[in-house]
PDB file of N, CA and C in Angstrom:
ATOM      1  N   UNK A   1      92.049 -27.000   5.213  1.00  0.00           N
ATOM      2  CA  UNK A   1      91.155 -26.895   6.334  1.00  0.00           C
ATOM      3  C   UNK A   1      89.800 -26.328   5.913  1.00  0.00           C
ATOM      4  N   UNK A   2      89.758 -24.968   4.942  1.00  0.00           N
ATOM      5  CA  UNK A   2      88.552 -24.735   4.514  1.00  0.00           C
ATOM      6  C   UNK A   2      87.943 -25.817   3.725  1.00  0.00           C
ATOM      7  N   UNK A   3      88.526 -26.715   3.348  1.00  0.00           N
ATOM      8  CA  UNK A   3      87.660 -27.626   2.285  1.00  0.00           C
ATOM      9  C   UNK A   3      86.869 -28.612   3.154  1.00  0.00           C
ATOM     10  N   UNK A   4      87.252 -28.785   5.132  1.00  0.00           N
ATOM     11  CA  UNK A   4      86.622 -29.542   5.803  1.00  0.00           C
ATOM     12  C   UNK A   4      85.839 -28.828   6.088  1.00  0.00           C
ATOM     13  N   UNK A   5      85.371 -27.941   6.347  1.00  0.00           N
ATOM     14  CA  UNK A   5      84.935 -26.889   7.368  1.00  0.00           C
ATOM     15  C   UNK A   5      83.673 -26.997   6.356  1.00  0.00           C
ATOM     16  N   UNK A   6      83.728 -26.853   4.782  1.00  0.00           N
ATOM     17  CA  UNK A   6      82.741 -26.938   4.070  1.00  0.00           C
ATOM     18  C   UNK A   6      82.129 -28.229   3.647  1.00  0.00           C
ATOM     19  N   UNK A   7      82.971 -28.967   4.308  1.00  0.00           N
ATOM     20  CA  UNK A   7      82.364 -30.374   3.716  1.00  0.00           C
ATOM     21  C   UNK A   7      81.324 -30.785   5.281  1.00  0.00           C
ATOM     22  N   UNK A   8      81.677 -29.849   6.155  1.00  0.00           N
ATOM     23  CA  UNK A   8      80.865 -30.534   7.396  1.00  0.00           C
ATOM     24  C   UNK A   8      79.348 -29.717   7.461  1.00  0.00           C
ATOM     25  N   UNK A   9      79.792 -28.233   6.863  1.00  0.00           N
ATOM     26  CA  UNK A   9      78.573 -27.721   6.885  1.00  0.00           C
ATOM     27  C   UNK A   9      77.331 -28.092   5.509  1.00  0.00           C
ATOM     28  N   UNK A  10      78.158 -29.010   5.017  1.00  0.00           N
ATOM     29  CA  UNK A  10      77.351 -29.691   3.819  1.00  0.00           C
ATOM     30  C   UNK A  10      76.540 -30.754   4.391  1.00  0.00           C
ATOM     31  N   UNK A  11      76.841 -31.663   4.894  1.00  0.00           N
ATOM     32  CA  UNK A  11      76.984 -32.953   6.019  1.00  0.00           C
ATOM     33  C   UNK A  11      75.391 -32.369   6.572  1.00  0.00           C
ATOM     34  N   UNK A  12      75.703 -30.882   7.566  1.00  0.00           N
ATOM     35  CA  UNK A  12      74.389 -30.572   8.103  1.00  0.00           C
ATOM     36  C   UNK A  12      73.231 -30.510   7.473  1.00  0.00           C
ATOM     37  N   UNK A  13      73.820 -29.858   6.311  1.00  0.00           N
ATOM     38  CA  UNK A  13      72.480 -29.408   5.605  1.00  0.00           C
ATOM     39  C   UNK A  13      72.049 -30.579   4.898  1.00  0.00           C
ATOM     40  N   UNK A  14      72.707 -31.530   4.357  1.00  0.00           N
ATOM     41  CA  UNK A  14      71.881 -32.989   4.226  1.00  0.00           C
ATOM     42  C   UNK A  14      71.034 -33.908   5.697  1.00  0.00           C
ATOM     43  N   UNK A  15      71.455 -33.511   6.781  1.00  0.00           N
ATOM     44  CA  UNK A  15      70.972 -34.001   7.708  1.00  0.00           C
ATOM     45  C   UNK A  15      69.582 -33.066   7.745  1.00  0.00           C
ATOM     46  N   UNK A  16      69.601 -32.137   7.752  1.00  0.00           N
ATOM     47  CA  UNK A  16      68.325 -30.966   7.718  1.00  0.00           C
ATOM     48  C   UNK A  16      67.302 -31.462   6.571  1.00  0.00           C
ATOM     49  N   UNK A  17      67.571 -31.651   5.307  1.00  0.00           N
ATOM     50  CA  UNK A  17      67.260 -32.171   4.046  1.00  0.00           C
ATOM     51  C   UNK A  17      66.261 -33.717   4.282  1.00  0.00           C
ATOM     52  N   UNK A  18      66.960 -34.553   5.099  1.00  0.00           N
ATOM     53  CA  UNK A  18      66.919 -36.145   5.541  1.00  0.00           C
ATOM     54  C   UNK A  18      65.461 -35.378   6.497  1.00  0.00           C
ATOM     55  N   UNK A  19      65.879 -34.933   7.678  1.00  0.00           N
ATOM     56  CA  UNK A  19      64.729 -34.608   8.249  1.00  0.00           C
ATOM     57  C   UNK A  19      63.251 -34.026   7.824  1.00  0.00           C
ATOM     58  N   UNK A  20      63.382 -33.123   6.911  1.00  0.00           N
ATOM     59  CA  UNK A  20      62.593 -32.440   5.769  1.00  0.00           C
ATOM     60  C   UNK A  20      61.969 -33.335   5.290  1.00  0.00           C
ATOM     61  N   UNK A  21      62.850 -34.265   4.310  1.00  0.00           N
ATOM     62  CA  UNK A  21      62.030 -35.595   3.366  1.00  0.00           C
ATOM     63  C   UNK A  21      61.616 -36.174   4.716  1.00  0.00           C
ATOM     64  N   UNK A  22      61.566 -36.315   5.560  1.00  0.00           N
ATOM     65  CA  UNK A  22      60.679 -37.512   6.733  1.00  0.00           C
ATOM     66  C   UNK A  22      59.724 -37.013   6.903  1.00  0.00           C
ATOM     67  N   UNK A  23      59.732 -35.564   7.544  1.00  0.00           N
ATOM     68  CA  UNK A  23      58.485 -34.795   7.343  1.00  0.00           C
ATOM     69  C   UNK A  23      57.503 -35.142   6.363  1.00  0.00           C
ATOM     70  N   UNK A  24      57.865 -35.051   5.259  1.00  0.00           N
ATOM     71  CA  UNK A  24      56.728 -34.999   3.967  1.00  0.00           C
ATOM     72  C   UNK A  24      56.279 -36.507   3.882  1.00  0.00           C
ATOM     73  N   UNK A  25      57.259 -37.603   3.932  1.00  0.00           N
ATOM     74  CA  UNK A  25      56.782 -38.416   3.838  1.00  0.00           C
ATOM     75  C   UNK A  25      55.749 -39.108   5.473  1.00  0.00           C
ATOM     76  N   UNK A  26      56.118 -38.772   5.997  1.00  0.00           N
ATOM     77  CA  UNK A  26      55.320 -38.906   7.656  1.00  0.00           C
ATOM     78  C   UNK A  26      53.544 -38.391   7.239  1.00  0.00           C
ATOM     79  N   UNK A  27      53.647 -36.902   6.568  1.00  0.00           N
ATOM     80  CA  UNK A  27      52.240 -36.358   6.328  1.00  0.00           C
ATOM     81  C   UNK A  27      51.866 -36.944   5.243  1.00  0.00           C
ATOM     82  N   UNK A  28      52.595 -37.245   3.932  1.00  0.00           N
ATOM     83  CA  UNK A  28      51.583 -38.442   2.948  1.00  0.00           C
ATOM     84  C   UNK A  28      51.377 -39.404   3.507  1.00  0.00           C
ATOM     85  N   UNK A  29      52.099 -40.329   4.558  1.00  0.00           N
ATOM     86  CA  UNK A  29      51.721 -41.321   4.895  1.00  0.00           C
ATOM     87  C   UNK A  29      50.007 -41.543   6.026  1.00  0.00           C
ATOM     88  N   UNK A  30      49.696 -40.087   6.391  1.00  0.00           N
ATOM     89  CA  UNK A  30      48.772 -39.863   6.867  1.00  0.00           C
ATOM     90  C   UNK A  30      47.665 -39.202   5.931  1.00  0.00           C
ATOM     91  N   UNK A  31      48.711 -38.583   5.289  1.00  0.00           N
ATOM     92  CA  UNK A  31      47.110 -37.962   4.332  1.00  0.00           C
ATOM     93  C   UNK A  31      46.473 -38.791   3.082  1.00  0.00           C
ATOM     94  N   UNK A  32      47.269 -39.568   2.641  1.00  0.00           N
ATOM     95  CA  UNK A  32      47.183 -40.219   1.262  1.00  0.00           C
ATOM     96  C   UNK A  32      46.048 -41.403   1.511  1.00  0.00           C
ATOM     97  N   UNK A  33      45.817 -41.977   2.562  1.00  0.00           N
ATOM     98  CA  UNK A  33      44.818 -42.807   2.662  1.00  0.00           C
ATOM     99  C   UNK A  33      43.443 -41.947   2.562  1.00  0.00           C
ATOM    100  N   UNK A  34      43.413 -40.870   3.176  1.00  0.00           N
ATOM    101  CA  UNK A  34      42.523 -40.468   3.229  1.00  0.00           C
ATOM    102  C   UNK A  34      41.654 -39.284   1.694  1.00  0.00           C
ATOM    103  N   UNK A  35      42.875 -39.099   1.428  1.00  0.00           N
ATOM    104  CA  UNK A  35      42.820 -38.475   0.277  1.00  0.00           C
ATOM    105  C   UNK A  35      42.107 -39.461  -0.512  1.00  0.00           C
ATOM    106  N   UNK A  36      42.494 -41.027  -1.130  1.00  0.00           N
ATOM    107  CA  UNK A  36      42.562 -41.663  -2.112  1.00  0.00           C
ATOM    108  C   UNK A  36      41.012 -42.485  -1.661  1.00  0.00           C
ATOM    109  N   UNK A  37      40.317 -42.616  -0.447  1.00  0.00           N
ATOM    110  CA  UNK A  37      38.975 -42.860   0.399  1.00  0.00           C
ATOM    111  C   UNK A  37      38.210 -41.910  -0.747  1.00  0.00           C
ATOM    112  N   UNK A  38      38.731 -40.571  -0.474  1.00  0.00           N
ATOM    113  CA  UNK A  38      37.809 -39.647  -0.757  1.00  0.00           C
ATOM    114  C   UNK A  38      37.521 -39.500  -2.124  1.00  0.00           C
ATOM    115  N   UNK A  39      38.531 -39.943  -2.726  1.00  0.00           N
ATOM    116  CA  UNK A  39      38.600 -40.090  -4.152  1.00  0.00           C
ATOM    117  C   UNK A  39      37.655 -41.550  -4.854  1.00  0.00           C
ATOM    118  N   UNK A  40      37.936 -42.421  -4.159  1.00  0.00           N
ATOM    119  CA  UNK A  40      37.795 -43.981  -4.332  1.00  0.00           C
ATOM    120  C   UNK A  40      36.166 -43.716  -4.591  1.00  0.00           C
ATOM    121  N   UNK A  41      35.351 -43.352  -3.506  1.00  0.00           N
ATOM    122  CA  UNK A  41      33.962 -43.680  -3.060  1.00  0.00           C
ATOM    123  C   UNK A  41      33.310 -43.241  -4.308  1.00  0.00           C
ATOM    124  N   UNK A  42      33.393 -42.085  -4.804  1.00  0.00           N
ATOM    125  CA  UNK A  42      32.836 -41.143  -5.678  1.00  0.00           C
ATOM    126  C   UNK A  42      33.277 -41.891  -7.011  1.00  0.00           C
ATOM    127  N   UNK A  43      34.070 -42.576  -7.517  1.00  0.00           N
ATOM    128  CA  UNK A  43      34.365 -43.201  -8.476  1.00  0.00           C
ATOM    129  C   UNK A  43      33.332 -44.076  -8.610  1.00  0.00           C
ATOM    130  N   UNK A  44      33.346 -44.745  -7.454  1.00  0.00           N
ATOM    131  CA  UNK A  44      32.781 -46.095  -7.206  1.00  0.00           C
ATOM    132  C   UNK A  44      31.554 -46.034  -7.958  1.00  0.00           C
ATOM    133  N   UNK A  45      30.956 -44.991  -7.105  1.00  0.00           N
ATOM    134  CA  UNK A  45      29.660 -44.331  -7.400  1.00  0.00           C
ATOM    135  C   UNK A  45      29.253 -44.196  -8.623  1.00  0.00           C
ATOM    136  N   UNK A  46      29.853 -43.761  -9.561  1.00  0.00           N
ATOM    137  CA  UNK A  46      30.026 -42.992 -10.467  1.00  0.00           C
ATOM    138  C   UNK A  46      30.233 -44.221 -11.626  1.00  0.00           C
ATOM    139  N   UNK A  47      30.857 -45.231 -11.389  1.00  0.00           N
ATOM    140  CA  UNK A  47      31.156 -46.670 -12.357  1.00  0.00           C
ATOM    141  C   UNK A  47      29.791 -47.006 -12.124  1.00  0.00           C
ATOM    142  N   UNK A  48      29.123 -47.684 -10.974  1.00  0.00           N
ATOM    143  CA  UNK A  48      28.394 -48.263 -10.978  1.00  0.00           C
ATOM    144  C   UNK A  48      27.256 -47.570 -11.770  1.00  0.00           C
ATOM    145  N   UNK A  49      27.195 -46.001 -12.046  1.00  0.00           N
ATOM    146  CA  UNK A  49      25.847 -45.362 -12.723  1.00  0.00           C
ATOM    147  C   UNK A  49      25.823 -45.884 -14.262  1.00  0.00           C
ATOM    148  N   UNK A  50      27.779 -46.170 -14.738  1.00  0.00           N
ATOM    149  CA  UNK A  50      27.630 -46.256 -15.805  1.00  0.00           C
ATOM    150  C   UNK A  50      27.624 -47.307 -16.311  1.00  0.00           C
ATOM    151  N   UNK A  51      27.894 -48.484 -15.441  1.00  0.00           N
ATOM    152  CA  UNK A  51      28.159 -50.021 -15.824  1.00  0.00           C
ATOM    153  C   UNK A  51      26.728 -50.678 -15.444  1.00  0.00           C
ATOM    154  N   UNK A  52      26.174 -50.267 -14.481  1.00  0.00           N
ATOM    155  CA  UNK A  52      24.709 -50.591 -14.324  1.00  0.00           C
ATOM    156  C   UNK A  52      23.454 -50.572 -15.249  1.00  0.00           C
ATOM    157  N   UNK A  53      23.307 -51.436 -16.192  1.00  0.00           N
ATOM    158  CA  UNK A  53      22.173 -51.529 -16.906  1.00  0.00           C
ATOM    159  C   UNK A  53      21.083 -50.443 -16.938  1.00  0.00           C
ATOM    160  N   UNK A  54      20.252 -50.878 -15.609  1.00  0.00           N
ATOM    161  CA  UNK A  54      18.896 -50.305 -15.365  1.00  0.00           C
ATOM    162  C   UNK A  54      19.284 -48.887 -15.362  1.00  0.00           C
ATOM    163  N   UNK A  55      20.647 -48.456 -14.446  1.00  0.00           N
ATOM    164  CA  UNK A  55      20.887 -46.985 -13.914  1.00  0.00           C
ATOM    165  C   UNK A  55      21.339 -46.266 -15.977  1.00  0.00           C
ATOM    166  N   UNK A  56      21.798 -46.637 -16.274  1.00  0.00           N
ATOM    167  CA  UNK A  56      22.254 -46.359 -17.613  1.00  0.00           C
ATOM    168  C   UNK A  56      20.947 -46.714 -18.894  1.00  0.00           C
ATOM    169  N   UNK A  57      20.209 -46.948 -18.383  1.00  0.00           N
ATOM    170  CA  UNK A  57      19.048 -46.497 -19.546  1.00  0.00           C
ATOM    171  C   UNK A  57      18.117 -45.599 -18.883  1.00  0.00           C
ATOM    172  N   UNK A  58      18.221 -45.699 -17.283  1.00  0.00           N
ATOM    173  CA  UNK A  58      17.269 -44.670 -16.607  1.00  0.00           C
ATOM    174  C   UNK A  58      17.761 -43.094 -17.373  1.00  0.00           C
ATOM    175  N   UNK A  59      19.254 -43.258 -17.236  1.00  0.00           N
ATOM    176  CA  UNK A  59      20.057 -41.891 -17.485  1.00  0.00           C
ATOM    177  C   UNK A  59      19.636 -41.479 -18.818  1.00  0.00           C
ATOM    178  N   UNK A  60      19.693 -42.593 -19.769  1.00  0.00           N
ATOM    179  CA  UNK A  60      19.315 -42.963 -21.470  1.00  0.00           C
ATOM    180  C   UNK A  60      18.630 -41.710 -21.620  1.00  0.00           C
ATOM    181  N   UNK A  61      17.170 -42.342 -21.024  1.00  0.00           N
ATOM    182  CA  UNK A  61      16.090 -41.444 -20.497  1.00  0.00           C
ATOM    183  C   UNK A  61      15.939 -40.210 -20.515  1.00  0.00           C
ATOM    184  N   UNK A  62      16.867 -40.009 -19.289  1.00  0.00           N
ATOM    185  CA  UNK A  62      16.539 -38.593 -18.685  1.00  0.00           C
ATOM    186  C   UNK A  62      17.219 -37.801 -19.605  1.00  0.00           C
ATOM    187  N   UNK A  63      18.449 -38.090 -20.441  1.00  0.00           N
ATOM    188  CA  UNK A  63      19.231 -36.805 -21.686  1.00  0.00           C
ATOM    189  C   UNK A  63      18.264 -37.006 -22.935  1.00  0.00           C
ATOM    190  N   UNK A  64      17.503 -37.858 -23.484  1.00  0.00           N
ATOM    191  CA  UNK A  64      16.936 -38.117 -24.323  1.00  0.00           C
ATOM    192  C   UNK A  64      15.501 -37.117 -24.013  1.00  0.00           C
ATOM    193  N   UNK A  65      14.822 -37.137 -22.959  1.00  0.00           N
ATOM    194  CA  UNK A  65      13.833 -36.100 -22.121  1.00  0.00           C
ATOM    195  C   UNK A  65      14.212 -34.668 -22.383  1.00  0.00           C
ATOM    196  N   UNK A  66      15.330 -34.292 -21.647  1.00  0.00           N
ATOM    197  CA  UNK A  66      15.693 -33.151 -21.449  1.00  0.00           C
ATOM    198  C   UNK A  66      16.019 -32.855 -22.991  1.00  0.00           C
ATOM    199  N   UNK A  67      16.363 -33.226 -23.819  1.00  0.00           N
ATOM    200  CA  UNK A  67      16.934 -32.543 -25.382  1.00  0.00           C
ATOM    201  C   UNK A  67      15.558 -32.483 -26.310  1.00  0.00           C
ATOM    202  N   UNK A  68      15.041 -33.481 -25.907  1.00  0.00           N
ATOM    203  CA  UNK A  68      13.410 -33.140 -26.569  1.00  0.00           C
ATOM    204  C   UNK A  68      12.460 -32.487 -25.971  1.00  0.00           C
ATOM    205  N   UNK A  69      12.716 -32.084 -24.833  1.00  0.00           N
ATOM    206  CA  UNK A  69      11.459 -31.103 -23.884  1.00  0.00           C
ATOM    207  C   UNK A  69      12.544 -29.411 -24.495  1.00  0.00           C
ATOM    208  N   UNK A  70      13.747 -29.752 -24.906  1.00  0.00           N
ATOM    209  CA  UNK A  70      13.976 -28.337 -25.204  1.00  0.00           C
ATOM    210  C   UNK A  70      13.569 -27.939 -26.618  1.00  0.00           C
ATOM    211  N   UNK A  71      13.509 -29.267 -27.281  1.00  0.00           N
ATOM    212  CA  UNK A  71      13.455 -28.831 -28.803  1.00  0.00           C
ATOM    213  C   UNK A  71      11.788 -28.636 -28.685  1.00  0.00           C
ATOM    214  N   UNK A  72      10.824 -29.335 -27.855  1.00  0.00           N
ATOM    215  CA  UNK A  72       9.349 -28.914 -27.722  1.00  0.00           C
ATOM    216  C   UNK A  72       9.022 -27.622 -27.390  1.00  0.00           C
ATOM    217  N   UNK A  73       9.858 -26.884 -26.876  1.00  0.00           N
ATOM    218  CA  UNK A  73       9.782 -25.663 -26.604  1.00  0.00           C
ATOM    219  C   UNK A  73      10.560 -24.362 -26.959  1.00  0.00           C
ATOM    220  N   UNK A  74      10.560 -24.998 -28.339  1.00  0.00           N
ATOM    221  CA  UNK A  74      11.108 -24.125 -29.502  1.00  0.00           C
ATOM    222  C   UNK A  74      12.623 -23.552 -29.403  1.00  0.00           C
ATOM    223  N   UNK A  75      13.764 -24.659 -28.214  1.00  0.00           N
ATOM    224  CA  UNK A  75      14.590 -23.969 -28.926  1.00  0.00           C
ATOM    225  C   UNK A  75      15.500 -24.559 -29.817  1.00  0.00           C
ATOM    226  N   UNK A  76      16.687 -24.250 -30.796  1.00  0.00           N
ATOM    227  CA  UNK A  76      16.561 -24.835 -31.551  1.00  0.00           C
ATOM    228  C   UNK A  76      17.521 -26.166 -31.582  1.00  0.00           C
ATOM    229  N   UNK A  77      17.568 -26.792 -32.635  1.00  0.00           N
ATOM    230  CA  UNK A  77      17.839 -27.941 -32.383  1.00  0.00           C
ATOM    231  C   UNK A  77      19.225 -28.209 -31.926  1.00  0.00           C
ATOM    232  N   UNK A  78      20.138 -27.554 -32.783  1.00  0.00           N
ATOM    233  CA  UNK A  78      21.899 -27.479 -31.985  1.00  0.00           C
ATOM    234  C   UNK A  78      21.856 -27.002 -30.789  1.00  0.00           C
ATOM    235  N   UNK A  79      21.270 -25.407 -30.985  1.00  0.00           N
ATOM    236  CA  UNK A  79      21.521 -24.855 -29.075  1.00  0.00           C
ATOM    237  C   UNK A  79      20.700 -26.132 -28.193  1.00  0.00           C
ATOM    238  N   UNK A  80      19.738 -26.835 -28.638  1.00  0.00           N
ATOM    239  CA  UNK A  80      19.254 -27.828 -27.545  1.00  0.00           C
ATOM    240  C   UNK A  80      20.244 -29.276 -26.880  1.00  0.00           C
ATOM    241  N   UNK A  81      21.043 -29.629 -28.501  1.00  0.00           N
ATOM    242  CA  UNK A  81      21.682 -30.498 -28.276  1.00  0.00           C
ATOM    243  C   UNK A  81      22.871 -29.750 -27.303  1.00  0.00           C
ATOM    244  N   UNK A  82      23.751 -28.446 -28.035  1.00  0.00           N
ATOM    245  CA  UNK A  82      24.855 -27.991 -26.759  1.00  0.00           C
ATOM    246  C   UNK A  82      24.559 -27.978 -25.273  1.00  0.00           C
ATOM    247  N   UNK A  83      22.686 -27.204 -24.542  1.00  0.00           N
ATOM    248  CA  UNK A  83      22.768 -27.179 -23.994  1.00  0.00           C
ATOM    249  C   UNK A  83      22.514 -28.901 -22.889  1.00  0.00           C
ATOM    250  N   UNK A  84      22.373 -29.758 -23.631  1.00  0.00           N
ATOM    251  CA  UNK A  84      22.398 -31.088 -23.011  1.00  0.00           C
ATOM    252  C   UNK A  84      23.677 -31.609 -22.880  1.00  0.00           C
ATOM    253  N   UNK A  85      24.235 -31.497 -23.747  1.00  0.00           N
ATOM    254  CA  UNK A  85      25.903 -31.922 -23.568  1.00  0.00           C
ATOM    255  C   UNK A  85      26.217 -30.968 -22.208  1.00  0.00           C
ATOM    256  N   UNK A  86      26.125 -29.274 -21.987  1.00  0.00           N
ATOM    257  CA  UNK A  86      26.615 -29.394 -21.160  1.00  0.00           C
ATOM    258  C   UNK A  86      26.034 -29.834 -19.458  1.00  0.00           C
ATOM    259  N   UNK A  87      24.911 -29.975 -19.967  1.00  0.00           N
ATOM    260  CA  UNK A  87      23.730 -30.507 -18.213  1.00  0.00           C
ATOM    261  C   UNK A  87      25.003 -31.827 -18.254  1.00  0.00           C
ATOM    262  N   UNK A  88      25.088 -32.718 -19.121  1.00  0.00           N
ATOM    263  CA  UNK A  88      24.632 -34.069 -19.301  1.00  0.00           C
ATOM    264  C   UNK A  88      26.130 -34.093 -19.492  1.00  0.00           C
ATOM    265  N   UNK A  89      27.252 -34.454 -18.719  1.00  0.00           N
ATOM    266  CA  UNK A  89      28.551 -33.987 -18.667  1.00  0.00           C
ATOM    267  C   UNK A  89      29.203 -35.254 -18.703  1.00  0.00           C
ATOM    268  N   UNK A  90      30.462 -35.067 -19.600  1.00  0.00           N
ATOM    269  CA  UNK A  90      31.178 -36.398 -19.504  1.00  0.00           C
ATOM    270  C   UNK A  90      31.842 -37.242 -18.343  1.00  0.00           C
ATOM    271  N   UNK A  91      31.838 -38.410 -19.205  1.00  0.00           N
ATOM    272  CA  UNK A  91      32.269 -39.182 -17.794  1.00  0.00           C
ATOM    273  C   UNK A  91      33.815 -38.675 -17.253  1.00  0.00           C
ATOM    274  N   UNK A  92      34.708 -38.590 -18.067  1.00  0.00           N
ATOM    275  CA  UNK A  92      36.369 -38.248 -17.850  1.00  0.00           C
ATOM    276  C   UNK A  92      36.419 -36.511 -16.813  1.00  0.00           C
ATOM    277  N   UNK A  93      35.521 -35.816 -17.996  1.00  0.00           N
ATOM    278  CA  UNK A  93      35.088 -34.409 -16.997  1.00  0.00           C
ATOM    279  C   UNK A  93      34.948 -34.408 -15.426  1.00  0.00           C
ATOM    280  N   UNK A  94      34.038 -35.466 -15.154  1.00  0.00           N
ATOM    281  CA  UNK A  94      33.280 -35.591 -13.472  1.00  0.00           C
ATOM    282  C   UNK A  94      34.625 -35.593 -12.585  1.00  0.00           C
ATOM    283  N   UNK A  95      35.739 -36.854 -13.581  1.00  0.00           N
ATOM    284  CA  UNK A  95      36.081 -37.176 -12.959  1.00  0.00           C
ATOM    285  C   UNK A  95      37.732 -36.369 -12.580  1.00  0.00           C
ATOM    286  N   UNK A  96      37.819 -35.770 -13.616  1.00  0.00           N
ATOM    287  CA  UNK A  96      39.020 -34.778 -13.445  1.00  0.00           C
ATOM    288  C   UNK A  96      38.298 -33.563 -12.593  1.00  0.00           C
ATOM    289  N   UNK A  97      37.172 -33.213 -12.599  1.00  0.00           N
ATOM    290  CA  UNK A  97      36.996 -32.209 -11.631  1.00  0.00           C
ATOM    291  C   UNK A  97      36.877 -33.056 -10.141  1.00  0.00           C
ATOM    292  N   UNK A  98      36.656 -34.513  -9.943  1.00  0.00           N
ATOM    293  CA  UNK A  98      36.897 -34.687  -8.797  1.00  0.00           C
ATOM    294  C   UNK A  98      37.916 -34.773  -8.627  1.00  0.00           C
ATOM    295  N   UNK A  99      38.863 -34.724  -9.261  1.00  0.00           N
ATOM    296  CA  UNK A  99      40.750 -34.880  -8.643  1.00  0.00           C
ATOM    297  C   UNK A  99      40.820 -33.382  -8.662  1.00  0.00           C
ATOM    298  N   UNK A 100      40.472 -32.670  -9.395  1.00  0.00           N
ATOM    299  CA  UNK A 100      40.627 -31.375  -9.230  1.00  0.00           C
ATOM    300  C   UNK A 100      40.180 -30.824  -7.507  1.00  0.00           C
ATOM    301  N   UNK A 101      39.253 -31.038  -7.444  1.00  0.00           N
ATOM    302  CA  UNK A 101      38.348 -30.681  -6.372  1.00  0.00           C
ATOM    303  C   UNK A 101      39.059 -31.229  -5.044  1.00  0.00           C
ATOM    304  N   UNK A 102      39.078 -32.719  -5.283  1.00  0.00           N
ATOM    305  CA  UNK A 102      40.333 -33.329  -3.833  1.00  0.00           C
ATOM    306  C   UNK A 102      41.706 -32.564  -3.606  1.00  0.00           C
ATOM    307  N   UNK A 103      42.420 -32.400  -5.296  1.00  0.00           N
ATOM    308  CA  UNK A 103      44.104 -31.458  -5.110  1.00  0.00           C
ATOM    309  C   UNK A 103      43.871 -30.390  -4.077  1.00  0.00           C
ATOM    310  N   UNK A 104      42.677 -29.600  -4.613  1.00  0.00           N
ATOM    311  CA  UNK A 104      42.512 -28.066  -3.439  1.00  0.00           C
ATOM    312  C   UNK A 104      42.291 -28.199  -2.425  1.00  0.00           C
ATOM    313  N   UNK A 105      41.443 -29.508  -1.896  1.00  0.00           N
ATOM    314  CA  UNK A 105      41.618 -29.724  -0.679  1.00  0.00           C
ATOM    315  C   UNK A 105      42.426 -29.893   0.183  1.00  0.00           C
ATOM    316  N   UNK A 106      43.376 -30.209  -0.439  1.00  0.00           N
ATOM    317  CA  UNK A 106      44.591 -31.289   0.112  1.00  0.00           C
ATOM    318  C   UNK A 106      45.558 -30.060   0.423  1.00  0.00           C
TER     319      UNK A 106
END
C-alpha cells in the first residue's frame, strides 16, 4: 500500500512539473520573438556597415584618421595603434556585447 500511496504522490508532482514546463514555454513563446527583433535589427545594421562598400571605406577612413591624428600629436606609435583598436572595436566584440546586453534584459 505504501508503494501506491508513493507512486500517486509522484504522479502529482509530475503533473505540477507538466504545468511548470507550460509556464516557461508559454513565456518564451512570447518573449523570444521579441527578444530575437531586438537582436536581429542591430545585426542588420551592423552587416550592412561592414558589407557596404562606400560605408566600409568611409570607416577605412575614419580608423586610418584617428591613428594618425594620434601619432601627429606625439603619441607614440603602439600606444596610438592600442588606443584605436580599442575606439575602433571588433566586429564579433559588438556583437557578443549585444547578446550580452539583450541576456540582462531578458
Amino acid at each position: 500500500m505504501e508503494n501506491e500511496r508513493d507512486i500517486s504522490i509522484d504522479i502529482g508532482e509530475g503533473d505540477k512539473d507538466i504545468e511548470e514546463l507550460k509556464e516557461v514555454l508559454s513565456v518564451l513563446r512570447s518573449e523570444l520573438p521579441v527578444l530575437l527583433k531586438g537582436l536581429i535589427e542591430p545585426i542588420k545594421e551592423f552587416m550592412d556597415l561592414m558589407y557596404n562598400s562606400e560605408r566600409a571605406r568611409d570607416r577605412a577612413r575614419a580608423i586610418a584618421s584617428f591613428y594618425k591624428e594620434l601619432v601627429d600629436q606625439g603619441i607614440p606609435e603602439n600606444l596610438a595603434l592600442n588606443l584605436t583598436k580599442e575606439h575602433f572595436i571588433n566586429p564579433m566584440a559588438i556583437i557578443k556585447e549585444l547578446m550580452k546586453m539583450k541576456g540582462e534584459e531578458g
